[in-house]
Protein backbone atom coordinates (compact mmCIF):
# COMPACT_ATOMS: atom_id res chain seq x y z
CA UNK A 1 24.46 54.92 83.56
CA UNK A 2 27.42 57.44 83.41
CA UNK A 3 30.64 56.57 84.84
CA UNK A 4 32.95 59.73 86.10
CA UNK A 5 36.80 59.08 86.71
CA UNK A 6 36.57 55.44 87.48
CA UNK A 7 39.67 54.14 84.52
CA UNK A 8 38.71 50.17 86.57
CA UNK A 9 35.11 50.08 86.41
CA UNK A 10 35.01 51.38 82.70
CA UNK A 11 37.58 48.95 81.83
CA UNK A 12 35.78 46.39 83.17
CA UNK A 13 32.51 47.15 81.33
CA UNK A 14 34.55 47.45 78.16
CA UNK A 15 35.66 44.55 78.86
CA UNK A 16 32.31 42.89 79.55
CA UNK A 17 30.70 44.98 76.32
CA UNK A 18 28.71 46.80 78.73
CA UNK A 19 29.16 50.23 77.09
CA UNK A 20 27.31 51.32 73.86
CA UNK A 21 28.61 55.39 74.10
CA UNK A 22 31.96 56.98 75.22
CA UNK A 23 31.64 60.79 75.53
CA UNK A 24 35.24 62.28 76.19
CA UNK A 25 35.86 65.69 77.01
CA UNK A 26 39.35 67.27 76.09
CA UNK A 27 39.90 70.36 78.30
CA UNK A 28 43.02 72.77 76.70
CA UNK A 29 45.05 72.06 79.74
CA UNK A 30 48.40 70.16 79.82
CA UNK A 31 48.52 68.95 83.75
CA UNK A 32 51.58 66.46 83.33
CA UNK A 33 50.76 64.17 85.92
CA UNK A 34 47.66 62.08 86.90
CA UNK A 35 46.03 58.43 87.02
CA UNK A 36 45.93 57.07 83.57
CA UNK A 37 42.53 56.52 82.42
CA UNK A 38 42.93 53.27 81.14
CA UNK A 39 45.25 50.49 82.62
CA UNK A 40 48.21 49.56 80.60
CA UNK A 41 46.59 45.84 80.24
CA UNK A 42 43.37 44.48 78.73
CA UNK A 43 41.76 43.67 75.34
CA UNK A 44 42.24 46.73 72.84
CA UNK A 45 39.10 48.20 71.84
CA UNK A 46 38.24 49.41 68.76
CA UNK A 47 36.12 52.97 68.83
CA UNK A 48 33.84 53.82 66.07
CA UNK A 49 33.61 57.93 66.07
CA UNK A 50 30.18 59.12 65.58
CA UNK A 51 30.39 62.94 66.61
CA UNK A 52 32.83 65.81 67.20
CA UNK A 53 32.45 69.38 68.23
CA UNK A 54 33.93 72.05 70.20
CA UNK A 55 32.76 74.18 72.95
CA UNK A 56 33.54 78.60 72.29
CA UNK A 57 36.42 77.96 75.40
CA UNK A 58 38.00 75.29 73.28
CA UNK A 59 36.71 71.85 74.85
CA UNK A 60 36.77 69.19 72.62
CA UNK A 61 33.74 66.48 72.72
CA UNK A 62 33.85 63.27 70.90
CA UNK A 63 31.23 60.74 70.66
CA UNK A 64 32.41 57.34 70.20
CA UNK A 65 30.62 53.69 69.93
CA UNK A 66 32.44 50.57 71.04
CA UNK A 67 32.48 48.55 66.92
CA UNK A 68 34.94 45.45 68.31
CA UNK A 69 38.47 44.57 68.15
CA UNK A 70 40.37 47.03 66.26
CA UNK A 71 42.30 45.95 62.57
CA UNK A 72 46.32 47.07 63.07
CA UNK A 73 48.18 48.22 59.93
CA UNK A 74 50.91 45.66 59.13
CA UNK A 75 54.01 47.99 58.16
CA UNK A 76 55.47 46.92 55.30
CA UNK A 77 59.04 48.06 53.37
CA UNK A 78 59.06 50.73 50.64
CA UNK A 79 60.66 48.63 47.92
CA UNK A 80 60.63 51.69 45.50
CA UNK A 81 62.68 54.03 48.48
């Protein structure tokens, strides 16, 4: 199944581990305004990147797999600064 522009219903199979590929498509264009993609709430997904390229007009395509929740950095002080 492909989902095109829906940010709920692909939330809600992320949510419900419904999705095995994500295929994004960054056009070179800077619209400033818009419907997010994803809600501001929900379970953080981790994304597992498992192919790039590039169209000749500049599109970028990445390939991503769903691999859990995603591990945050803790930030920690520079003692030696």
């Amino acid at each position: 199944m492909q989902v095109h522009g829906s940010g709920n219903l692909i939330r809600w199979l992320l949510d419900n581990h419904l999705v095995d590929e994500i295929v994004l498509l960054t056009y070179p264009v800077i619209i400033g305004q818009g419907t997010r993609l994803f809600p501001d709430t929900g379970p953080d997904v981790a994304l597992e990147l498992v192919e790039a390229r590039s169209t000749s007009n500049g599109i970028a395509i990445q390939i991503y797999h769903p691999s859990g929740r995603p591990q945050y950095a803790v930030d920690t002080p520079d003692l030696n600064a």
